[in-house]
N, C-alpha and C. Protein backbone atom coordinates (compact mmCIF):
# COMPACT_ATOMS: atom_id res chain seq x y z
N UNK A 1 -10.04 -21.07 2.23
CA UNK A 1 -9.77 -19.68 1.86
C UNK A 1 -8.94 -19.01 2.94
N UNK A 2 -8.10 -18.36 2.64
CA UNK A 2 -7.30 -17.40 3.43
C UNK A 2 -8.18 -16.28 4.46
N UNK A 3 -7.66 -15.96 5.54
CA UNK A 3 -8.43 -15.56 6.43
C UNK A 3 -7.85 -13.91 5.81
N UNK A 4 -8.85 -13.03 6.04
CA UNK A 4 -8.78 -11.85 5.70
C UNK A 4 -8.74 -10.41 6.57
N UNK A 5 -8.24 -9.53 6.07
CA UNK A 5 -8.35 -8.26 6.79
C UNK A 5 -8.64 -7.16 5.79
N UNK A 6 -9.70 -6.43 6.32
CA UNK A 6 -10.18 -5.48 5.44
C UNK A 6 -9.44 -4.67 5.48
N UNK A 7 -9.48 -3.46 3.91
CA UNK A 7 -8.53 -2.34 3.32
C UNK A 7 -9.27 -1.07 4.24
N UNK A 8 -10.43 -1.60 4.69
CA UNK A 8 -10.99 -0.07 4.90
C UNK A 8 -12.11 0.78 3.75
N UNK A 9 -12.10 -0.15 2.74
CA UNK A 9 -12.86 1.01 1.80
C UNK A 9 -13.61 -0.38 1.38
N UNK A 10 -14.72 -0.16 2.27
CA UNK A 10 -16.05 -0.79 2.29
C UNK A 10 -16.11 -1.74 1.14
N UNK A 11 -16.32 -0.66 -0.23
CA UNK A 11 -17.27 -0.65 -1.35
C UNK A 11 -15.64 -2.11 -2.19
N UNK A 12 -14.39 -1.79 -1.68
CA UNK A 12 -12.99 -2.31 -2.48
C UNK A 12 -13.21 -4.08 -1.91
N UNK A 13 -13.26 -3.72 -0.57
CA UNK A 13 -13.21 -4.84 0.33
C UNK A 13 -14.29 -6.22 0.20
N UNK A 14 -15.61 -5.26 -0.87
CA UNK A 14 -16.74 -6.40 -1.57
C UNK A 14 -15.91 -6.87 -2.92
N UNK A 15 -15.34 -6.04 -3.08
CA UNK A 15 -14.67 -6.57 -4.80
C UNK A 15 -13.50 -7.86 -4.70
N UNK A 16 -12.82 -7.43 -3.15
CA UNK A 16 -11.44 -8.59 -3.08
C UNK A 16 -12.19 -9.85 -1.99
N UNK A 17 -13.77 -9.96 -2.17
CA UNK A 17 -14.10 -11.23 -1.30
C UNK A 17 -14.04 -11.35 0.21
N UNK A 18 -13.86 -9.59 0.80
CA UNK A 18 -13.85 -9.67 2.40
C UNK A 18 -12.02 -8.56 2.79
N UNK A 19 -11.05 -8.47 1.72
CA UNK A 19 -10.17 -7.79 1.95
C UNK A 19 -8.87 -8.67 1.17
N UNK A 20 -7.83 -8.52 2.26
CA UNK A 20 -6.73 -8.99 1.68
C UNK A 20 -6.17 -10.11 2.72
N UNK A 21 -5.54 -11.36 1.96
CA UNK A 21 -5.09 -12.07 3.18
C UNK A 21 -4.05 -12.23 4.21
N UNK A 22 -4.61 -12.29 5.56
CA UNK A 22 -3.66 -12.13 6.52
C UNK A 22 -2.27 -12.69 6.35
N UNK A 23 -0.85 -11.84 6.59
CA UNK A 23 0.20 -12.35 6.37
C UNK A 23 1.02 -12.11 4.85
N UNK A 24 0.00 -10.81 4.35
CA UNK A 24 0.11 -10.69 2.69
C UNK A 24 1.45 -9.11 2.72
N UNK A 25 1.65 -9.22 1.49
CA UNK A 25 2.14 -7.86 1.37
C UNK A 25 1.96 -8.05 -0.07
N UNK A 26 1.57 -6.28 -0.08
CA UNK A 26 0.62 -5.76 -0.96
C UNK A 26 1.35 -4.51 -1.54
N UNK A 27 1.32 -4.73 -3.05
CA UNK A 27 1.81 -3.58 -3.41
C UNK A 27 0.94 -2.30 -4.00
N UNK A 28 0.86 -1.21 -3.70
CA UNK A 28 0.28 -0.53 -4.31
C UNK A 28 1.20 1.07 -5.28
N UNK A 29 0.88 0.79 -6.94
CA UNK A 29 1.76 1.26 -7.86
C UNK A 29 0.78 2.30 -8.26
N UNK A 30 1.49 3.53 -8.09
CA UNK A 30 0.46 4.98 -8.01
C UNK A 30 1.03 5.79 -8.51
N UNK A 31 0.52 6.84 -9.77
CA UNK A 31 1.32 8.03 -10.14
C UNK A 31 1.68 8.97 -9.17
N UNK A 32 2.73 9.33 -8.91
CA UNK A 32 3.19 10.50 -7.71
C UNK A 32 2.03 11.81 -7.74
N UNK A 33 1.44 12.14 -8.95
CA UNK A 33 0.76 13.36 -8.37
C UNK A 33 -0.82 12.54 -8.26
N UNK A 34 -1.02 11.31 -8.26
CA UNK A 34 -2.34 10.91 -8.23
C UNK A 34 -2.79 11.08 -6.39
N UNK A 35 -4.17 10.63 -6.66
CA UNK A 35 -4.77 10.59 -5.13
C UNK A 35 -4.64 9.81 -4.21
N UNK A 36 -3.59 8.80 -4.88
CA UNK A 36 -3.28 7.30 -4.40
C UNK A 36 -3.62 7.27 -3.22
N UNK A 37 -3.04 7.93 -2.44
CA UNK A 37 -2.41 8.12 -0.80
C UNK A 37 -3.83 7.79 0.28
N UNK A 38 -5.02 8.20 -0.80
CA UNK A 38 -6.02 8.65 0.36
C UNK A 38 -6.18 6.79 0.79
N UNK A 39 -6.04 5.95 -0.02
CA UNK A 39 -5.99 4.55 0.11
C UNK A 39 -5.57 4.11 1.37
N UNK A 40 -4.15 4.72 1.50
CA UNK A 40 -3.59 4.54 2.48
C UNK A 40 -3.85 5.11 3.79
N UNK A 41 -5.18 5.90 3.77
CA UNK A 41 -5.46 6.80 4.80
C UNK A 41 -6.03 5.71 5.44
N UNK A 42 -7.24 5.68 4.65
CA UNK A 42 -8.28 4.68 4.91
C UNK A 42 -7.71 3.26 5.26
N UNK A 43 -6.61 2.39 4.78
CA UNK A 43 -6.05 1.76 5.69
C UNK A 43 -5.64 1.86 6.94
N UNK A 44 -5.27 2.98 7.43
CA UNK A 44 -5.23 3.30 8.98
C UNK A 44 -5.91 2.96 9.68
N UNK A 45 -7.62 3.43 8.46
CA UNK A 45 -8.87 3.53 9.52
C UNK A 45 -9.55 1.81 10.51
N UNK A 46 -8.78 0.82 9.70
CA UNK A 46 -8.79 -0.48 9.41
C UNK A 46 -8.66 -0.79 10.57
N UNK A 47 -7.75 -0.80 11.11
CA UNK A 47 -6.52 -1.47 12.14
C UNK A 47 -5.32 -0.78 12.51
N UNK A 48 -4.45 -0.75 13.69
CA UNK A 48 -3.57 -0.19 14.39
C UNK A 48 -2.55 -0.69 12.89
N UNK A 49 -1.70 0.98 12.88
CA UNK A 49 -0.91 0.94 11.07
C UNK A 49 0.68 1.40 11.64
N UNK A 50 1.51 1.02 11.56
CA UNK A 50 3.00 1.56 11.29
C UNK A 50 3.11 1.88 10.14
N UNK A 51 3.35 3.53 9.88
CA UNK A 51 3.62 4.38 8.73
C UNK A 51 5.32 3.91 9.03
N UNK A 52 5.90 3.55 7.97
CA UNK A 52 7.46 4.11 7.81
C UNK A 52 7.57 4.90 6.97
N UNK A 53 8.10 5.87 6.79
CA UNK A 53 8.14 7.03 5.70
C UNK A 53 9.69 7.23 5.63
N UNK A 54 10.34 6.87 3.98
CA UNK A 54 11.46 7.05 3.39
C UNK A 54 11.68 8.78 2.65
N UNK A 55 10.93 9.35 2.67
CA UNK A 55 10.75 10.61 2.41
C UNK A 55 10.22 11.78 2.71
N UNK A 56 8.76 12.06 3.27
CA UNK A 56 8.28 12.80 4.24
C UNK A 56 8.83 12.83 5.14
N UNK A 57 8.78 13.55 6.29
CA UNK A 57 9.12 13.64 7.36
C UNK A 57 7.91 13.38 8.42
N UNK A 58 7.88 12.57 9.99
CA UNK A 58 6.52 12.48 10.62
C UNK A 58 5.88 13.51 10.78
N UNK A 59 6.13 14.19 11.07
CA UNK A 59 5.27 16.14 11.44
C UNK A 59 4.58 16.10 9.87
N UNK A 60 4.93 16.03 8.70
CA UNK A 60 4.25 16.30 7.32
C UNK A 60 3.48 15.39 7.37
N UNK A 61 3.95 14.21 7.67
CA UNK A 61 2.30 12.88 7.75
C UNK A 61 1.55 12.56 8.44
N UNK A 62 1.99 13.19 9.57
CA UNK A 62 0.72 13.18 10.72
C UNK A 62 -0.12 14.07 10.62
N UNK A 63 0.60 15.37 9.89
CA UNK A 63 -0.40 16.58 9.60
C UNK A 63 -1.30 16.79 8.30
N UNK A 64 -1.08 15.61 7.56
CA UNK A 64 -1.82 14.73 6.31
C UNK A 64 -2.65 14.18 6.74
N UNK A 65 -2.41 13.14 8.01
CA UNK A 65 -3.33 12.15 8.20
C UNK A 65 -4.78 12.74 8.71
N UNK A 66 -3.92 14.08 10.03
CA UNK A 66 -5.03 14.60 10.77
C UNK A 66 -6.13 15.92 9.64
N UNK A 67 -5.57 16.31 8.46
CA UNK A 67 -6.01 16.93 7.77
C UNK A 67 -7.09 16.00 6.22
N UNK A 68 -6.32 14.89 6.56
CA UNK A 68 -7.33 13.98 5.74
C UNK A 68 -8.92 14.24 5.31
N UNK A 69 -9.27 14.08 4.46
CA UNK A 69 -10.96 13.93 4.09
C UNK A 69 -11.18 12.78 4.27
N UNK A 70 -10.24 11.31 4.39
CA UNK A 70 -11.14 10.42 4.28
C UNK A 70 -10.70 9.94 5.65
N UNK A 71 -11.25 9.16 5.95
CA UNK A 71 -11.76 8.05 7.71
C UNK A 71 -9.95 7.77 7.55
N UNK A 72 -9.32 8.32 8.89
CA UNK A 72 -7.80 7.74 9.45
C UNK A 72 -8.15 7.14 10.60
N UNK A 73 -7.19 5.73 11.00
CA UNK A 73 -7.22 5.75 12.23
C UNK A 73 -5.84 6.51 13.46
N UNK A 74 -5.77 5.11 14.49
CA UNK A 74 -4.16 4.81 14.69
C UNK A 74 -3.21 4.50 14.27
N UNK A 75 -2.47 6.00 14.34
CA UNK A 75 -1.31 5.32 13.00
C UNK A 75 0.14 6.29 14.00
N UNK A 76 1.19 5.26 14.15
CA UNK A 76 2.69 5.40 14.41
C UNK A 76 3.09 5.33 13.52
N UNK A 77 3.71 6.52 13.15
CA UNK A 77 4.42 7.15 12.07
C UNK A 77 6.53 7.29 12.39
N UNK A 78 7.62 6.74 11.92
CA UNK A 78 8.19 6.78 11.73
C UNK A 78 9.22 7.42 10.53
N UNK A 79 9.91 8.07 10.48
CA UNK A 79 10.64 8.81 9.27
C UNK A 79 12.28 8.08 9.41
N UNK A 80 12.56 7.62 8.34
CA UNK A 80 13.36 6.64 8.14
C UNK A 80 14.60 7.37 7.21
N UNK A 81 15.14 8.25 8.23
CA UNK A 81 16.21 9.30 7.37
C UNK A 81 17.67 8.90 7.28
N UNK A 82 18.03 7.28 8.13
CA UNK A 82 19.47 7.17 8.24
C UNK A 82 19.77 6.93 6.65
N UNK A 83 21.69 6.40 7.03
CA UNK A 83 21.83 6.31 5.56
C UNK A 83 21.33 4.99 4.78
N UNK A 84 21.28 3.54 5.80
CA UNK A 84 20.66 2.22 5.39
C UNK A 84 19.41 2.24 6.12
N UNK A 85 18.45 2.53 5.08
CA UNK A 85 16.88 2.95 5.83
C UNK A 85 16.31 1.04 5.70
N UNK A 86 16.63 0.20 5.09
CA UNK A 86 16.21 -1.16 5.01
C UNK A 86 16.85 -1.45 6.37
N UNK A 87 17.61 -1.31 6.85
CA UNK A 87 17.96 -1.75 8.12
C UNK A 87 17.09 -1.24 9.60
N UNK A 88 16.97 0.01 8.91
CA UNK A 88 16.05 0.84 10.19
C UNK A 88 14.56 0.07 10.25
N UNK A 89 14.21 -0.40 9.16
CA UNK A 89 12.50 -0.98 8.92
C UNK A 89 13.36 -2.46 9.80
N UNK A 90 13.98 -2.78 9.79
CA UNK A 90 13.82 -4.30 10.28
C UNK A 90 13.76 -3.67 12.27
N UNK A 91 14.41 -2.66 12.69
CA UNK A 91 14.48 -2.72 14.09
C UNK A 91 13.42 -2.16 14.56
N UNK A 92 12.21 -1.66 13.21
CA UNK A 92 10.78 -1.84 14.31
C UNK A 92 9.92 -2.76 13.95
N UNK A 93 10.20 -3.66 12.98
CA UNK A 93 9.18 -4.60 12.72
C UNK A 93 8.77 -5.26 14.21
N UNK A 94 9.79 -6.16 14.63
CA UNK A 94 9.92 -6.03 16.07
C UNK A 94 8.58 -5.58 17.52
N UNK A 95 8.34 -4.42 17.19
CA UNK A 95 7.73 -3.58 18.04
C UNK A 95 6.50 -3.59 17.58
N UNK A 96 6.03 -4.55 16.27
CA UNK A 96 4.62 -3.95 15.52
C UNK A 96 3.53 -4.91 15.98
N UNK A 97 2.72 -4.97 17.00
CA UNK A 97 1.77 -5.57 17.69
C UNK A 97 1.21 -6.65 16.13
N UNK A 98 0.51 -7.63 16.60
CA UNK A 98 -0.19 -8.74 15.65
C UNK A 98 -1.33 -8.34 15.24
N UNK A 99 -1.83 -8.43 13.82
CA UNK A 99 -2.45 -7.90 13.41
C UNK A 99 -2.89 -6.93 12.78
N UNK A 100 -1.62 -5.94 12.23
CA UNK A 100 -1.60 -4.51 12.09
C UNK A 100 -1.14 -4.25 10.93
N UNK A 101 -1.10 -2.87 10.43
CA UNK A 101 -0.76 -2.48 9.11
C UNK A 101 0.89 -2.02 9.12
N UNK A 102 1.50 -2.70 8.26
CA UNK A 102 2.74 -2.05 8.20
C UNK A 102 2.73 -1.48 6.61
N UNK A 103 2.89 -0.12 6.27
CA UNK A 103 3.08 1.01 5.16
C UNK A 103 4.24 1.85 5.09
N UNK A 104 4.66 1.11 3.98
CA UNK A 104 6.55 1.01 3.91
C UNK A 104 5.97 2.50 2.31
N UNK A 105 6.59 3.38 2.85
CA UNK A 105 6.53 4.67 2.02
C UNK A 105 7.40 5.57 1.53
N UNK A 106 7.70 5.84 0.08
CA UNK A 106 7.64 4.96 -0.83
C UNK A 106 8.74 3.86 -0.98
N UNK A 107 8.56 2.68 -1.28
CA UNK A 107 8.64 1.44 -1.47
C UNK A 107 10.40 2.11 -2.63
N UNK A 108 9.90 2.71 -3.30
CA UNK A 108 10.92 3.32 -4.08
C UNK A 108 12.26 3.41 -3.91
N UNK A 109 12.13 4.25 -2.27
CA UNK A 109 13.92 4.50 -2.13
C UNK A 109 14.42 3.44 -1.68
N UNK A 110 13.82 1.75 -1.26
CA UNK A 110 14.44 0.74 -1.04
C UNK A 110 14.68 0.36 -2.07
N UNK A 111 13.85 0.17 -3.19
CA UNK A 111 14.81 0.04 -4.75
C UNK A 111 15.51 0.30 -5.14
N UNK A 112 15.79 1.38 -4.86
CA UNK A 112 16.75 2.09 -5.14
C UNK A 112 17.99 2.30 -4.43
N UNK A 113 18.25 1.87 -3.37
CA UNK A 113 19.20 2.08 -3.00
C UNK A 113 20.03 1.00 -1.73
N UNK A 114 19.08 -0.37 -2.22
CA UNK A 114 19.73 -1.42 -1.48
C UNK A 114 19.83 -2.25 -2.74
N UNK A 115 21.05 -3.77 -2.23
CA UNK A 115 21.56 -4.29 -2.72
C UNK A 115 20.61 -5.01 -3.64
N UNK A 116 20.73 -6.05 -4.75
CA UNK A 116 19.23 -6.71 -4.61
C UNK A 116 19.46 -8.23 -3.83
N UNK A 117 20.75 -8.10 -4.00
CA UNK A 117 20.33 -9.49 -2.35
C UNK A 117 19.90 -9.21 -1.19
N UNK A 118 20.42 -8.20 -0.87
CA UNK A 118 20.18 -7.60 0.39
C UNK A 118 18.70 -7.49 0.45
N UNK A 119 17.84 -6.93 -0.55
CA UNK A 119 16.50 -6.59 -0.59
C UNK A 119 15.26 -7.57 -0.70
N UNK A 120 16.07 -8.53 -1.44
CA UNK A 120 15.49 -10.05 -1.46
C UNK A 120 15.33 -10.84 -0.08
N UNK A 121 16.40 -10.59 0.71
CA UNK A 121 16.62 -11.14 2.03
C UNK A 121 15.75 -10.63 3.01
N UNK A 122 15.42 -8.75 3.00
CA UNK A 122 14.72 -8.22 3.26
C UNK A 122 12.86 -8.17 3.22
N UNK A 123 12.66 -8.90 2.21
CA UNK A 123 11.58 -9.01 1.81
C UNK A 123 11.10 -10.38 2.22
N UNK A 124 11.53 -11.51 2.36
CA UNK A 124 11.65 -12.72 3.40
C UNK A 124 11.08 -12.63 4.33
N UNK A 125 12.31 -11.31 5.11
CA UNK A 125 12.03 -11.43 6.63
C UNK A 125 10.73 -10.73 6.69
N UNK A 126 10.24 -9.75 5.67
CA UNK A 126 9.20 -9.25 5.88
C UNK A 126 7.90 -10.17 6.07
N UNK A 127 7.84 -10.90 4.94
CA UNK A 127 7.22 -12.06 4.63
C UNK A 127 6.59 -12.75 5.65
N UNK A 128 7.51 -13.05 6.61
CA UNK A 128 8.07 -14.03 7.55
C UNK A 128 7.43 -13.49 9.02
N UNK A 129 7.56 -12.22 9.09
CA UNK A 129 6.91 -11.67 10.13
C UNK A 129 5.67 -11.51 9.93
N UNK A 130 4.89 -10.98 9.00
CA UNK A 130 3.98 -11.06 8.30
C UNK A 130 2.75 -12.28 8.95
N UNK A 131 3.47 -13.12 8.45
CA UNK A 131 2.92 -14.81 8.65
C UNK A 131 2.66 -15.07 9.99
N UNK A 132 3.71 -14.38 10.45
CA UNK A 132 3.74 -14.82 12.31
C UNK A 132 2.95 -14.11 13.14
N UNK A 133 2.55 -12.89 12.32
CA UNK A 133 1.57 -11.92 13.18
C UNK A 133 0.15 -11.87 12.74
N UNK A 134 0.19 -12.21 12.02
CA UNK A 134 -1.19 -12.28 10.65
C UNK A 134 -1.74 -10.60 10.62
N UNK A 135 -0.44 -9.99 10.14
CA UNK A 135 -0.80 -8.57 9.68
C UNK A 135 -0.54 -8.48 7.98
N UNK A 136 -0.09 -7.27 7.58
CA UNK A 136 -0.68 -7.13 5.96
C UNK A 136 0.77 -6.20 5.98
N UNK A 137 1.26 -5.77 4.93
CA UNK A 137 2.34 -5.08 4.52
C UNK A 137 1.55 -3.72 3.25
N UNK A 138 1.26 -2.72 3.11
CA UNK A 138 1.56 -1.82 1.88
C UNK A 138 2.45 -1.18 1.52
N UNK A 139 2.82 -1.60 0.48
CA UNK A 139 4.35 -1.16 0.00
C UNK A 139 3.73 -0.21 -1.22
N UNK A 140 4.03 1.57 -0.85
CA UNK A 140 3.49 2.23 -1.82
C UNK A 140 4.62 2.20 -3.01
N UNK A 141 4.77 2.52 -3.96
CA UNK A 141 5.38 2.48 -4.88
C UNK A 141 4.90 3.41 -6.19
N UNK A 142 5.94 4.35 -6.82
CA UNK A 142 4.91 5.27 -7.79
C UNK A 142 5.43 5.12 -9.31
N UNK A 143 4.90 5.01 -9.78
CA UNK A 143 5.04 4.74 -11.35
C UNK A 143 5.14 5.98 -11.99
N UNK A 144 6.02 6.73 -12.74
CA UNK A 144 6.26 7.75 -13.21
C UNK A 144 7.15 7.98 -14.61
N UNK A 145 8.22 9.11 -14.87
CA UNK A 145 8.82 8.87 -15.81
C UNK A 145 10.26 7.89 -15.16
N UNK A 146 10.29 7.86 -14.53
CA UNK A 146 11.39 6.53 -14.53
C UNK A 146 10.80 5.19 -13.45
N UNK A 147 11.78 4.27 -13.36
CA UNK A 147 10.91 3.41 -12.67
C UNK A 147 12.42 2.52 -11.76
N UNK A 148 12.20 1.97 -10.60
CA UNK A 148 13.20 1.58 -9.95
C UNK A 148 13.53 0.36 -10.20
N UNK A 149 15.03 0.27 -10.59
CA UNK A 149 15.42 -1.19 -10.88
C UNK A 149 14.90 -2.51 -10.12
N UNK A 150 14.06 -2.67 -9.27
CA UNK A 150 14.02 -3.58 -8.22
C UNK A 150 12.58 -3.39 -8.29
N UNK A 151 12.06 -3.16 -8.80
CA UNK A 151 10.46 -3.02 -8.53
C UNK A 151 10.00 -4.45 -9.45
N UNK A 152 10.70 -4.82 -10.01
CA UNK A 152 10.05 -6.26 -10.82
C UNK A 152 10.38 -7.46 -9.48
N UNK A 153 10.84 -7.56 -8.59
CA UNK A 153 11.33 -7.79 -7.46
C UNK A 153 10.13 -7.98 -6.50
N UNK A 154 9.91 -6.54 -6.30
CA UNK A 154 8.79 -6.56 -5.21
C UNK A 154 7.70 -6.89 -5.79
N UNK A 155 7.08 -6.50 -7.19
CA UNK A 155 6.09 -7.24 -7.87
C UNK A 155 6.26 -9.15 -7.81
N UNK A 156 7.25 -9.58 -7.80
CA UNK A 156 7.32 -11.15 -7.63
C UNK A 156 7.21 -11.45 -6.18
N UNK A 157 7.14 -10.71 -5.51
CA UNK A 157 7.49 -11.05 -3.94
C UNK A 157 6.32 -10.96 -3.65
N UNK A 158 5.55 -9.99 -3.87
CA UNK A 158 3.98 -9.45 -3.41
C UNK A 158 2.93 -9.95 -4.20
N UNK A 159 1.87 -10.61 -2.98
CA UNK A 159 0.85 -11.22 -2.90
C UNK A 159 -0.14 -10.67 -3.78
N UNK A 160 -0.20 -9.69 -4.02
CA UNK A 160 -1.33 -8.58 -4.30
C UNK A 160 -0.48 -7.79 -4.70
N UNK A 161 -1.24 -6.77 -5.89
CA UNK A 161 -0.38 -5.86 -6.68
C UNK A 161 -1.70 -5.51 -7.01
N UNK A 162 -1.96 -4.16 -6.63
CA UNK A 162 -2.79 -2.84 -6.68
C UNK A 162 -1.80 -1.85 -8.20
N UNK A 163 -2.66 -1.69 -8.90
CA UNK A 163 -2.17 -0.48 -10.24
C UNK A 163 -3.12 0.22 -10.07
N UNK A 164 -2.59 1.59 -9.72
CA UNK A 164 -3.26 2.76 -10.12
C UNK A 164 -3.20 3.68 -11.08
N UNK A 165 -4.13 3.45 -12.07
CA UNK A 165 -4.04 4.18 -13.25
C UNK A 165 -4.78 5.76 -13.02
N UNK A 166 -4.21 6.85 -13.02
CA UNK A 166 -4.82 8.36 -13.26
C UNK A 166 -5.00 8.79 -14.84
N UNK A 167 -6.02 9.39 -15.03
CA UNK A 167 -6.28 10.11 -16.36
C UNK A 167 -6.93 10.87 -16.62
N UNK A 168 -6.40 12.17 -17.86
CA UNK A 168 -7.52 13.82 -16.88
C UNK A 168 -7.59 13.85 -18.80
N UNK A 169 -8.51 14.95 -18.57
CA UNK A 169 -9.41 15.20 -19.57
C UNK A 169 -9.01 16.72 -19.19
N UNK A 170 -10.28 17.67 -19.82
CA UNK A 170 -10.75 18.78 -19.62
C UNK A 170 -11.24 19.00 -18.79
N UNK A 171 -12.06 18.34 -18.59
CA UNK A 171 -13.30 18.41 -17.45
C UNK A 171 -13.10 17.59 -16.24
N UNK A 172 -12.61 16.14 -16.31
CA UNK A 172 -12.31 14.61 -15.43
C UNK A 172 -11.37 14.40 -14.84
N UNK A 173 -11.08 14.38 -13.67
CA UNK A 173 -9.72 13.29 -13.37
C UNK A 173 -10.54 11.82 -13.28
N UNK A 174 -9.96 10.49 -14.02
CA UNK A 174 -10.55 9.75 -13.10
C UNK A 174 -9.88 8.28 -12.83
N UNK A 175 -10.27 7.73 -12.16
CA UNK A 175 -8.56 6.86 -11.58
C UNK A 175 -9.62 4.97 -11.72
N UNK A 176 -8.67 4.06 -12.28
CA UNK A 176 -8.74 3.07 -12.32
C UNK A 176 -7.92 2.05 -11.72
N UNK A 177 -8.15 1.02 -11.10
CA UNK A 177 -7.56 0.22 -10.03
C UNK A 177 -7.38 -1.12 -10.61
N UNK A 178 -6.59 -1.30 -11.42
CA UNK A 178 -6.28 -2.95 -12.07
C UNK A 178 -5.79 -3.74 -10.72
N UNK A 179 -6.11 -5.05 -10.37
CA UNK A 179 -5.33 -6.37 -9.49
C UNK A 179 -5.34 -7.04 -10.21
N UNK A 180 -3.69 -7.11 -11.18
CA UNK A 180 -3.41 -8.18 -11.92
C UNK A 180 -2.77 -9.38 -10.83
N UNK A 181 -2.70 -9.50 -9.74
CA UNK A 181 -1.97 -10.61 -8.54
C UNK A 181 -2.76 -10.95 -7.69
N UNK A 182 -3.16 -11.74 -7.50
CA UNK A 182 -3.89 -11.88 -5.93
C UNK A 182 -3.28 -13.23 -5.65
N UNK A 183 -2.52 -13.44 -5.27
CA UNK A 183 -1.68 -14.89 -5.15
C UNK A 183 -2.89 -16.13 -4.05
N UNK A 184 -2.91 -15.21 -3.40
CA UNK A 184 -3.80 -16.29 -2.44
C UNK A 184 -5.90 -16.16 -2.74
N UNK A 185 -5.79 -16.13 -3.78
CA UNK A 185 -7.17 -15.79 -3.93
C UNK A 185 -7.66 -15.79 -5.82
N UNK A 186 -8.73 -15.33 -5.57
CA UNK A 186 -8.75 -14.79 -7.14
C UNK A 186 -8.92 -13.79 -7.23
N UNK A 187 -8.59 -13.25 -8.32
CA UNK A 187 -8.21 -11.70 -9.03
C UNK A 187 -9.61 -10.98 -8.89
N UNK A 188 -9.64 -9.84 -8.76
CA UNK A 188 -11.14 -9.19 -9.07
C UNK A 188 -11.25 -9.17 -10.39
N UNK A 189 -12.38 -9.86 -11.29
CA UNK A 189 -12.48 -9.56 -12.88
C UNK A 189 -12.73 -7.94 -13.45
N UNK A 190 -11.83 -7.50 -14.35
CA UNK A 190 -12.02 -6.27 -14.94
C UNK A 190 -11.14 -5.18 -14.03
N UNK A 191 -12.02 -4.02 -14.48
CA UNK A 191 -11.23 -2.99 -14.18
C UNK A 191 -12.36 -2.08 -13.27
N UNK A 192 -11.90 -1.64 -11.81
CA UNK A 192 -12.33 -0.97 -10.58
C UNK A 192 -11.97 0.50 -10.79
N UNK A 193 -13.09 0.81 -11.46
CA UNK A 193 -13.41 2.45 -11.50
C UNK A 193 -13.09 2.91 -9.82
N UNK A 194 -12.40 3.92 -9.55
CA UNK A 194 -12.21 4.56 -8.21
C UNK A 194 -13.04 5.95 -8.20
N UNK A 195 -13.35 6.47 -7.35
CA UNK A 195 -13.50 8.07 -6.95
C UNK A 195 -13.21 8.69 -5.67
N UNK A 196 -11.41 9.08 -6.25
CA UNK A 196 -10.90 9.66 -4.74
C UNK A 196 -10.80 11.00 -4.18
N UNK A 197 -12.22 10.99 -4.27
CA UNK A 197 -12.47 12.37 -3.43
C UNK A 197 -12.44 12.56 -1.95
N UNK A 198 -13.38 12.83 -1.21
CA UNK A 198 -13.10 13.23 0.22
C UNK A 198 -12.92 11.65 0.98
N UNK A 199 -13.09 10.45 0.11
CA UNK A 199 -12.98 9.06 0.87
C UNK A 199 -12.68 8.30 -0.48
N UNK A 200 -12.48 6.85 -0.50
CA UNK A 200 -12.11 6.45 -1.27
C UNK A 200 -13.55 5.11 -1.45
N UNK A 201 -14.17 5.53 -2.85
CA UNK A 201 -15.28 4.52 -3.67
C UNK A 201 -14.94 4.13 -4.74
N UNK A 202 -16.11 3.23 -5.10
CA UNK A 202 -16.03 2.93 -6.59
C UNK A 202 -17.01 3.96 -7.17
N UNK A 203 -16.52 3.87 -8.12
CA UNK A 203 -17.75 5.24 -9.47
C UNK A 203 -18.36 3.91 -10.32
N UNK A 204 -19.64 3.87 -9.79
CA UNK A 204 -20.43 2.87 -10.63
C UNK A 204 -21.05 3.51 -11.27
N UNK A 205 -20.77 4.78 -12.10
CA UNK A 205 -21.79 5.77 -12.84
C UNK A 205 -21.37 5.05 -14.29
N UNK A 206 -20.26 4.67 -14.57
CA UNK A 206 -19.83 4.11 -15.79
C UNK A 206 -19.16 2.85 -15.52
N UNK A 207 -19.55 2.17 -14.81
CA UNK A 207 -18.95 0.59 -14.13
C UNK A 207 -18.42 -0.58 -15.69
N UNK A 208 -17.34 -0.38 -15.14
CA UNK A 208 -16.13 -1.16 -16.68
C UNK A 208 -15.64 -2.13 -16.00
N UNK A 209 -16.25 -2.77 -14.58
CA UNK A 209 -15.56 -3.60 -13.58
C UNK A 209 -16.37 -5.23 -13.84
């Protein structure tokens, strides 16, 4: 079995057999106004994390992280504003100690706006470093009314593929977590009721998992 590193959310980390495997990259596909993010908090709380951020700015995500409800840890935050931001992620991979979280945010504007060889090549080297450090990759990514040409791409590339489904009622928001991928492992069976309130659980009040 693949050696593992936990997500951080205790209750997720019993469902994937101990976490995710070292050297993986992981996609996680989230509606833009969902709670997705707090996921990613709680990955911080894990292990030393390199935020790259293609859209926020660091001052807005550090002041997220430190305003968080759920458990953050150490997290170096980067804002990736040149005009070839895939190039800027390769000159700190570099710098990212062994063992650590790298959270490529959102995953989107590299779809969008690199070559797809170029991005393919990109995703390699990610790969590749990955392997050599035995750290983990989250590549957020948001599912909405349009969707980025290249995202069937990073779904073939990535080990793990996290879907986050949101759905509101009158009364409910309430969010479901499909892993149709687990390349190095087996799939969690069914469907992982979430509740992302001040931390991130499962809702075993109606367990469909």
């Amino acid at each position: 079995m693949a050696e593992k590193l936990e997500t951080g959310v205790e209750t997720l980390d019993r469902k994937l057999n101990g976490g995710l495997p070292k050297g993986s990259i992981t996609v996680l596909e989230a509606s833009p106004g969902s709670q997705g993010h707090l996921i990613l908090h709680e990955l911080t709380a894990a292990r030393g994390t390199m935020w790259m951020s293609f859209a926020r700015t660091e001052e807005a995500i550090k002041k997220t992280l430190a305003e968080s409800p759920a458990p953050t840890g150490d997290c170096t935050v980067k804002y990736m504003s040149g005009e070839t931001p895939i190039d800027d992620v390769g000159k700190f991979l570099a710098a990212v100690p062994p063992e650590s979280n790298i959270i490529l945010d959102p995953v989107d504007v590299l779809e969008s706006e690199t070559e797809p060889r170029n991005y393919r090549s990109f995703l390699n080297e990610l790969q590749s470093h990955l392997l050599s450090h035995d750290s983990l990759a989250m590549l957020f990514g948001t599912h909405g009314e349009s969707r980025p040409g290249l995202r069937d791409t990073t779904k073939y590339f990535a080990d793990v593929v996290f879907e986050l489904d949101t759905t509101y009622d009158k009364e409910d928001v309430e969010n479901y977590l499909r892993v149709p991928k687990y390349r190095r492992g087996e799939c969690p069976a069914g469907v992982i009721k979430l509740e992302l309130k001040s931390n991130v659980s499962i809702d075993i009040s109606r367990d469909i998992a």
